[in-house]
Protein backbone atom coordinates (compact mmCIF):
# COMPACT_ATOMS: atom_id res chain seq x y z
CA UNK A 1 6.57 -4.84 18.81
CA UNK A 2 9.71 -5.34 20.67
CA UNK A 3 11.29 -7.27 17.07
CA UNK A 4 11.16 -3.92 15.39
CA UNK A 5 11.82 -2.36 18.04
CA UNK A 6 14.43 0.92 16.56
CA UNK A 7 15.47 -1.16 13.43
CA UNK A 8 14.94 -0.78 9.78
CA UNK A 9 11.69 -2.23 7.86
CA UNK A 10 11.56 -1.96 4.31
CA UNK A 11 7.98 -2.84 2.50
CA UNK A 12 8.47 -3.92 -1.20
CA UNK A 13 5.39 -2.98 -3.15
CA UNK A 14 4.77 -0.75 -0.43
CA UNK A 15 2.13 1.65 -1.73
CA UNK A 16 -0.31 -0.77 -2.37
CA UNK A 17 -3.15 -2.25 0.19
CA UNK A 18 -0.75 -4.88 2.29
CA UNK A 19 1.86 -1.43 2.49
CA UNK A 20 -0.68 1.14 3.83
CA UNK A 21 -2.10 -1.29 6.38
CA UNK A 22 1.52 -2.39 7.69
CA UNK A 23 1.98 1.40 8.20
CA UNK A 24 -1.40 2.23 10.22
CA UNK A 25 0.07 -1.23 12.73
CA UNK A 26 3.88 -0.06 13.25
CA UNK A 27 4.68 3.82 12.21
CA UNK A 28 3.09 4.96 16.06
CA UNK A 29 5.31 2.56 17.62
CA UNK A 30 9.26 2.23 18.57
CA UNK A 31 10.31 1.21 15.20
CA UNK A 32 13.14 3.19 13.47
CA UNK A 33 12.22 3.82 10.40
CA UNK A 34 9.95 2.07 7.34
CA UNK A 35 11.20 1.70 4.06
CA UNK A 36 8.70 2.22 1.07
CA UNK A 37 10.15 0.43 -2.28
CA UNK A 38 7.93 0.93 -5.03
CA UNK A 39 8.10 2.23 -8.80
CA UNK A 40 5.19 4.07 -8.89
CA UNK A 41 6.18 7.77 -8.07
CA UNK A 42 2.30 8.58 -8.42
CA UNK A 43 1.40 6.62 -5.09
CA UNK A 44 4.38 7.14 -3.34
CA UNK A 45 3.76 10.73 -3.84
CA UNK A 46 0.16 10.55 -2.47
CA UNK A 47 0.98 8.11 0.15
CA UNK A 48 3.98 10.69 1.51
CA UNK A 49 1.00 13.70 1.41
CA UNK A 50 -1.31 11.08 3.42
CA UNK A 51 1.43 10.44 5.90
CA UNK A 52 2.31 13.69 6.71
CA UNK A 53 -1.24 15.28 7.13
CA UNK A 54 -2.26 12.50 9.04
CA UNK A 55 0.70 11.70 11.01
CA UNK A 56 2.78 14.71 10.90
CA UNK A 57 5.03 13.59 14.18
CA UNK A 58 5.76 10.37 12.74
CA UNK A 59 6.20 11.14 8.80
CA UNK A 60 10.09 11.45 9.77
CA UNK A 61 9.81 7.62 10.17
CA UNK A 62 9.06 6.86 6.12
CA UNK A 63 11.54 7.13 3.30
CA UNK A 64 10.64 6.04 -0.11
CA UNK A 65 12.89 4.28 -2.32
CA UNK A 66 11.48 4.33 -6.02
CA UNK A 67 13.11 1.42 -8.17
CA UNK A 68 11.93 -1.85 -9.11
CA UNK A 69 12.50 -5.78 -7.69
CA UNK A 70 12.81 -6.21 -11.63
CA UNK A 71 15.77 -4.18 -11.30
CA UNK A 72 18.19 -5.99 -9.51
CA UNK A 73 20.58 -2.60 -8.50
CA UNK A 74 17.52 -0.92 -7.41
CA UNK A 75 16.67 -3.54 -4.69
CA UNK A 76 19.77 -4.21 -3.62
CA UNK A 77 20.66 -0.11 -3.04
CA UNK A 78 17.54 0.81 -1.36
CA UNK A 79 18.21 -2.89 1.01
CA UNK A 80 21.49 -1.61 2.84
CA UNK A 81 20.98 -0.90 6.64
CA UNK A 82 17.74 -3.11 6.47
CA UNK A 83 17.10 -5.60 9.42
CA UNK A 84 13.33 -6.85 8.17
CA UNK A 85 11.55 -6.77 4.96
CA UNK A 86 7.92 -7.58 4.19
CA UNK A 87 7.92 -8.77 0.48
CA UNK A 88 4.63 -7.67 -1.08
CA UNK A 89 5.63 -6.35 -4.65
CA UNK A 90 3.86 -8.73 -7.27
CA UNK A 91 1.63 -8.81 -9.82
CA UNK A 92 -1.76 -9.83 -8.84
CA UNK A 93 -4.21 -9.60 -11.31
CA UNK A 94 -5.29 -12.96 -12.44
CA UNK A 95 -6.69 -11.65 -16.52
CA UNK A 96 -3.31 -9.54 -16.88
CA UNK A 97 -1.38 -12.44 -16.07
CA UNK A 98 -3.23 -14.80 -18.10
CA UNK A 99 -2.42 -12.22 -21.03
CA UNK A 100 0.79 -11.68 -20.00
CA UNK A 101 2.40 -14.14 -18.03
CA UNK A 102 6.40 -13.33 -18.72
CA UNK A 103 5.98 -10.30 -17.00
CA UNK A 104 4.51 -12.35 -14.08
CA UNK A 105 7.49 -14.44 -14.35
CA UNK A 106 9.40 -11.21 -14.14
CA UNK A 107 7.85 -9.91 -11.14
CA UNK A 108 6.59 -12.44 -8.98
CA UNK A 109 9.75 -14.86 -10.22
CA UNK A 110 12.86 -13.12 -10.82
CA UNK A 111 11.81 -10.07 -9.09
CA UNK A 112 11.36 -12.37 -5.57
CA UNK A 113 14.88 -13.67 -6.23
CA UNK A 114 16.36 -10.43 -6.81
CA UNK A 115 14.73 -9.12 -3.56
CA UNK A 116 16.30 -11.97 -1.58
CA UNK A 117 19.75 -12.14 -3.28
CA UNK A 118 20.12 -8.37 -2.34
CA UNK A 119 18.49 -9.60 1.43
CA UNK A 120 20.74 -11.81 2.26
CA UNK A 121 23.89 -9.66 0.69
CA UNK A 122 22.97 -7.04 2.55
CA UNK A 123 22.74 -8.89 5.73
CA UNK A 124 19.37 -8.78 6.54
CA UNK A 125 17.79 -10.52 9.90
CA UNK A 126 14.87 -11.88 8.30
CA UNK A 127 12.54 -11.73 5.38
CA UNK A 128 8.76 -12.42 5.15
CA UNK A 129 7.35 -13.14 1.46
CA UNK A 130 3.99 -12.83 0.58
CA UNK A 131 2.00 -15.57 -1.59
CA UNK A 132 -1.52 -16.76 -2.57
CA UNK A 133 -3.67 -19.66 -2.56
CA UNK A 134 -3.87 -19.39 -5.63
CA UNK A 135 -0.23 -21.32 -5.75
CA UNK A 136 -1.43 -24.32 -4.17
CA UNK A 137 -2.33 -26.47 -7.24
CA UNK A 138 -2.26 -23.65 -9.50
CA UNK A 139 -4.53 -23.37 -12.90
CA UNK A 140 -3.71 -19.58 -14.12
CA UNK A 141 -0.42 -18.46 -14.82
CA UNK A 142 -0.63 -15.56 -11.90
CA UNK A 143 -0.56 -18.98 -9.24
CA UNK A 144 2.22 -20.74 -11.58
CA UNK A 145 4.11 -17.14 -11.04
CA UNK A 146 3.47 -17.43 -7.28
CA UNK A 147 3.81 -21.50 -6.87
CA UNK A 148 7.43 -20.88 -8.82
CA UNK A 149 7.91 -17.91 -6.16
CA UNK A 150 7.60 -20.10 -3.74
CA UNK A 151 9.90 -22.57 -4.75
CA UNK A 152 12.62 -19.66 -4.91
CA UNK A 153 11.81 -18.72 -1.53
CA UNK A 154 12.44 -22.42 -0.61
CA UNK A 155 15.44 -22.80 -2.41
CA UNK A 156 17.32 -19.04 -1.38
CA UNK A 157 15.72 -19.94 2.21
CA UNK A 158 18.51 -23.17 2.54
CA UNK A 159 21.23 -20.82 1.09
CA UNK A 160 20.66 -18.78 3.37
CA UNK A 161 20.64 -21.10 6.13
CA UNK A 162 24.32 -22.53 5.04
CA UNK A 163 26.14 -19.43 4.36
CA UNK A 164 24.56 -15.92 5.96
CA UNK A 165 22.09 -15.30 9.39
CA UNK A 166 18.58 -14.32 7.13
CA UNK A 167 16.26 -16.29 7.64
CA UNK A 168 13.44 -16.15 5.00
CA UNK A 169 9.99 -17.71 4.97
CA UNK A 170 6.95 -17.32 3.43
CA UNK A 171 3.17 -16.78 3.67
CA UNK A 172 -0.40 -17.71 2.20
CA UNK A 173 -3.57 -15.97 2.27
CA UNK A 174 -6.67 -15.99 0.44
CA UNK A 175 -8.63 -13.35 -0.89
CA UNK A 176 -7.86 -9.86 1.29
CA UNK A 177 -11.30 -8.20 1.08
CA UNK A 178 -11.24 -4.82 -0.54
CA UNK A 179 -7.52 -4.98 -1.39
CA UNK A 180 -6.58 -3.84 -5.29
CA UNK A 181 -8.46 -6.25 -7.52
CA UNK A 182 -11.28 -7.52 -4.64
CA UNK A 183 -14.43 -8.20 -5.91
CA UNK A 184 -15.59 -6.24 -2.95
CA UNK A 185 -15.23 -2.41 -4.16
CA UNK A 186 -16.71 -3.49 -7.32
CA UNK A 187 -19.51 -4.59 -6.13
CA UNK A 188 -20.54 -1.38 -3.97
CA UNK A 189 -19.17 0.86 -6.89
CA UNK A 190 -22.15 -1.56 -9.14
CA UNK A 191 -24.74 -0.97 -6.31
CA UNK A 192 -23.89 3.08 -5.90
CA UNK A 193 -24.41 3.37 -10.36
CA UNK A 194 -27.73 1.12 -9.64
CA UNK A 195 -26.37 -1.40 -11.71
CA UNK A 196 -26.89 -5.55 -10.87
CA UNK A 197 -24.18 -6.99 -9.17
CA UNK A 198 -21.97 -9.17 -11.89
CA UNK A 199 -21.50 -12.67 -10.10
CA UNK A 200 -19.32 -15.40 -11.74
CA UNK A 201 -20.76 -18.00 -10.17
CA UNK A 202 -22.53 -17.92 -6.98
CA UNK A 203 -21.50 -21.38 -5.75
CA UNK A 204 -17.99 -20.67 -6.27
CA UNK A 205 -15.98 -20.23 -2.57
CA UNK A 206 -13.36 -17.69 -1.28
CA UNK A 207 -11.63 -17.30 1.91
CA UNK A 208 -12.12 -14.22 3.71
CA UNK A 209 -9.49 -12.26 5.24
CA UNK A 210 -9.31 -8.47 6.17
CA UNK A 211 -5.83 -6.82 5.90
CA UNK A 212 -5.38 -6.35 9.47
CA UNK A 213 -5.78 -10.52 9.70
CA UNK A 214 -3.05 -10.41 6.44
CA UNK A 215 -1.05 -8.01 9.09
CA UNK A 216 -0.80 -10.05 11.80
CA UNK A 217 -0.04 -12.98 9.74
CA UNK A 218 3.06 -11.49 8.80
CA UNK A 219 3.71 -10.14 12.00
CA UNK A 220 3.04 -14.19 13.83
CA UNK A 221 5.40 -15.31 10.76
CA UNK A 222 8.21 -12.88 11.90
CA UNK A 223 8.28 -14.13 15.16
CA UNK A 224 7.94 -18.03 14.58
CA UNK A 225 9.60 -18.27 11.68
CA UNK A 226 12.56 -21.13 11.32
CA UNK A 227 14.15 -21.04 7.56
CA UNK A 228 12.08 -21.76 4.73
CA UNK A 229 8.47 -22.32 6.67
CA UNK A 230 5.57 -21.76 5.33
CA UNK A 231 2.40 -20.12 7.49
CA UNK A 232 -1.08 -20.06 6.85
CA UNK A 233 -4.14 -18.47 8.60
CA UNK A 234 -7.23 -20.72 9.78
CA UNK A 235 -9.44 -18.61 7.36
CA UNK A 236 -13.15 -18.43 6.91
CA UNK A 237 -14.86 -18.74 3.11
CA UNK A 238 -18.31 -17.84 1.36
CA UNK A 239 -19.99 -18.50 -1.55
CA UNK A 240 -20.04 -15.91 -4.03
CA UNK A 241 -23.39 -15.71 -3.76
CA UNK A 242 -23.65 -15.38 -0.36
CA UNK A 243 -21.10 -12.72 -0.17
CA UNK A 244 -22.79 -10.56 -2.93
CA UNK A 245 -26.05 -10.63 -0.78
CA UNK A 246 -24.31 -9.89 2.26
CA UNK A 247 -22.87 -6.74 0.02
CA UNK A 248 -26.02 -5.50 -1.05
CA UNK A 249 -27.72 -5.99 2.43
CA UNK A 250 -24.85 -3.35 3.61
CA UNK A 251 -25.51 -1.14 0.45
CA UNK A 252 -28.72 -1.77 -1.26
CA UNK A 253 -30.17 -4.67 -3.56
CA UNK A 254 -29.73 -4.02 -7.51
CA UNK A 255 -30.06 -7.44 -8.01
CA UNK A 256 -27.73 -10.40 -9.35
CA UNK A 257 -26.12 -10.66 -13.00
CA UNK A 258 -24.04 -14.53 -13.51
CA UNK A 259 -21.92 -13.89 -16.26
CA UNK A 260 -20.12 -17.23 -16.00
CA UNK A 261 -16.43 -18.10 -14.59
CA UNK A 262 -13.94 -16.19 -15.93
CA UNK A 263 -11.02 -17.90 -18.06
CA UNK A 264 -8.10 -19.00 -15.27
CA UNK A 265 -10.41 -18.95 -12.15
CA UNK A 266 -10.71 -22.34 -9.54
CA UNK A 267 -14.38 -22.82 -8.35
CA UNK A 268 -12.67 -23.39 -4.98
CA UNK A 269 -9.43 -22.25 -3.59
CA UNK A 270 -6.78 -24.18 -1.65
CA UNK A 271 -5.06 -22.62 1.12
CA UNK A 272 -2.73 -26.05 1.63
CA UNK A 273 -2.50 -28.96 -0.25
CA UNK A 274 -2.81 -32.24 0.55
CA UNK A 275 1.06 -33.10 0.63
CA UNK A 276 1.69 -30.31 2.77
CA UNK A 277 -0.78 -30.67 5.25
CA UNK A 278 0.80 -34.31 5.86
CA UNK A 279 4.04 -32.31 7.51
CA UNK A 280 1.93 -29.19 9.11
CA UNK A 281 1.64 -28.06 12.75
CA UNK A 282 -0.90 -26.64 14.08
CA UNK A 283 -0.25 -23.46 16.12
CA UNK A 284 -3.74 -22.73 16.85
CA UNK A 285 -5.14 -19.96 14.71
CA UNK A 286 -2.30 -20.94 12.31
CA UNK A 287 -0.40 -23.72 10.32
CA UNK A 288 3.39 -24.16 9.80
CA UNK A 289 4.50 -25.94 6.96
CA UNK A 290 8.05 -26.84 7.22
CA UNK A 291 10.52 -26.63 4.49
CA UNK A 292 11.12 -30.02 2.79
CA UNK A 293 14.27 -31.30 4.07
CA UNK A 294 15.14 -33.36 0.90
CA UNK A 295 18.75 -33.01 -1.06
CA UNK A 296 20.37 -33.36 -3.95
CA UNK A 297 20.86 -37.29 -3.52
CA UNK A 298 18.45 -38.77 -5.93
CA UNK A 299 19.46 -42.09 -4.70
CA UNK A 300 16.85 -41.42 -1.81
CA UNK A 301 13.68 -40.80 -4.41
CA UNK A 302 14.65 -43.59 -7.06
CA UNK A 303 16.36 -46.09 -5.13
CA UNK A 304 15.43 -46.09 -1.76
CA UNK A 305 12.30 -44.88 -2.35
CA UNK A 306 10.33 -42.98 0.82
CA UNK A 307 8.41 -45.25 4.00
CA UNK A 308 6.61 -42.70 5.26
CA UNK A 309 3.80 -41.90 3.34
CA UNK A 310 0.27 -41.16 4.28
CA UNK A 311 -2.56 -38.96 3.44
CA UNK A 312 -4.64 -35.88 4.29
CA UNK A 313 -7.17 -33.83 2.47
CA UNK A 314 -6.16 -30.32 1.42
CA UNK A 315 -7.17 -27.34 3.69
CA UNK A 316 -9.62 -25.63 0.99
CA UNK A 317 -12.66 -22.84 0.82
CA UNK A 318 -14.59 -25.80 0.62
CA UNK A 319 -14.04 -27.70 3.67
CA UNK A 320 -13.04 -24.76 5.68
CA UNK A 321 -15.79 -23.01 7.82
CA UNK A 322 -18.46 -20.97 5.54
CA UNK A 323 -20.08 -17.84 6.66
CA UNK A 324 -23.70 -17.72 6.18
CA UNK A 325 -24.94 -14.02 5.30
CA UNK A 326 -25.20 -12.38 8.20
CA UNK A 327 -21.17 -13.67 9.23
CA UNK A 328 -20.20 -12.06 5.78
CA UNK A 329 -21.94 -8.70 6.91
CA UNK A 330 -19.93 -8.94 9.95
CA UNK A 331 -17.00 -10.22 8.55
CA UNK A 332 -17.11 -7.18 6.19
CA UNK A 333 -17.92 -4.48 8.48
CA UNK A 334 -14.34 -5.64 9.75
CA UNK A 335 -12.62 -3.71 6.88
CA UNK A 336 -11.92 -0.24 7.10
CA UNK A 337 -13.06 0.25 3.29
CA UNK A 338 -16.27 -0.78 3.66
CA UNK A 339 -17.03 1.20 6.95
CA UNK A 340 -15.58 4.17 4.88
CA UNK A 341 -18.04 3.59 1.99
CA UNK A 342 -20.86 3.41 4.57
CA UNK A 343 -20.26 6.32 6.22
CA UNK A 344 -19.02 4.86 9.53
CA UNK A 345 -15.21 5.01 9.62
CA UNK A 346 -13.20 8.61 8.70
């Protein structure tokens, strides 16, 4: 923790799952003070009571900041006196997005550029961004949103490089069990009304990660990070099937509904693609993908063309390692949610 130590960490889309879990890791250590931007006065308000009956000593530590990475003012006046940020303000869901993808593009698009226009402005050390598989050869509009987010993160990244000290990178995770949207919660809440589990299709695959593991991505991201990378987490995967059984061994068997795949989903996920594995390192429980050093001189792609060329597979929920049922009990009994839900964890 000595990074943070006594400095200034600001959490956009802080209320939410990734925001309440980055508090539990760094509000009982030396860190100054945490930064909560959000524009949902409703959860800041409940996340403020939380803090102080839970934490009383350290509820000094939080301010909340109510605006909107939309809202390019709002960013940049709650971003003053900042050295980190953690950007996790998006919109997630992939249906919503599929019904409404300009306000994806708002968010996850203009709202990341706002965020790091105002970061590097404001002179801020460095700036972790938070993405999705879901990007890497996106089908849905939510991972065009996030693959475009990306490429803004690339391309404010080498700004930043030439004219200010912020260095920005960027992450990718897979599905964060029991986080807003999981599958997870929904199935228990089906179990507890004695209602069959509603399966999409059970030999469709998803990485699993808890949001500690999402945490300490971050956190590894932070300290590695050179301008523009990209880091991934060696994740595990399961069917769909396998992880609603290992679900209902935990809570009770209601049985198994397959309503079919729903309209913008992949059958299998892709945590890197092909092209990027082909310039990745491997740091042992985690990949760097460094930022593409190509320019503006399009002599080099249509003249000169490129030697180097070779091939990999991508790094997907396919090929990764899959958890058999008993792993995905054990892999779930790592979440704090679930342990909550069973009784076990207060």
């Amino acid at each position: 923790m000595s990074l943070f130590s006594g400095s200034t960490l600001m959490i956009t889309g802080g209320t939410g799952s990734f925001g309440n879990t980055v508090l539990k890791h760094f509000l009982t250590t030396d860190i100054g003070e945490i930064r909560i931007f959000s524009r949902d006065e409703k959860k800041q308000d409940d996340m403020r009571y939380d803090i102080q009956a839970r934490f009383p000593e350290y509820a000094d530590k939080i301010k909340f900041y109510l605006g909107d990475v939309r809202n390019a003012q709002s960013i940049r006046d709650a971003m003053w006196g900042v050295d980190y940020v953690f950007h996790a303000a998006a919109l997630k869901q992939v249906p919503s997005c599929e019904f409404f993808p300009m306000e994806a593009v708002r968010t996850n698009v203009e709202g990341t550029d706002n965020m790091l226009h105002a970061a590097i402005d404001c002179g801020v050390k460095r700036v972790v961004c938070l993405s999705t598989d879901k990007a890497a050869y996106p089908i849905n509009a939510m991972g065009i949103s996030k693959a475009m987010m990306e490429h803004v993160i690339y391309a404010n990244a080498r700004i930043a490089a030439e004219r200010s000290d912020t260095v920005i990178c960027c992450t990718r995770y897979g599905n964060v069990m029991c986080s807003r949207g999981s599958v997870i919660p929904l199935f228990i809440e089906q179990i507890k009304a004695g209602s069959p589990l509603t399966v999409t299709n059970p030999d469709m695959t998803r990485f699993l990660m808890n949001l500690d593991e999402a945490v300490d991505l971050v956190g590894f991201a932070f300290e590695h990070a050179n301008p523009g990378d990209l880091f991934i987490q060696k994740a595990d995967a399961s069917t769909i099937g396998v992880l609603a059984k290992a679900v209902q061994r935990l809570f009770g068997d209601t049985g198994i509904r397959i309503i079919g795949t729903r309209h913008g989903e992949k059958l299998h996920e892709t945590l890197m693609t092909s092209e990027e594995r082909l310039r990745s390192e491997d740091m042992g429980k985690y990949y760097r993908v460094a930022a593409d050093s190509f320019d503006l001189d399009y002599d080099k792609f249509i003249v000169k063309g490129q030697a180097k060329a070779g091939s990999a597979d991508p790094y997907t929920s396919r090929n990764t390692r899959l958890l058999n049922i008993d792993e995905t009990v054990e892999k779930l009994l790592t979440t704090e949610y679930v342990k909550r839900q069973l009784g076990l964890f207060r």
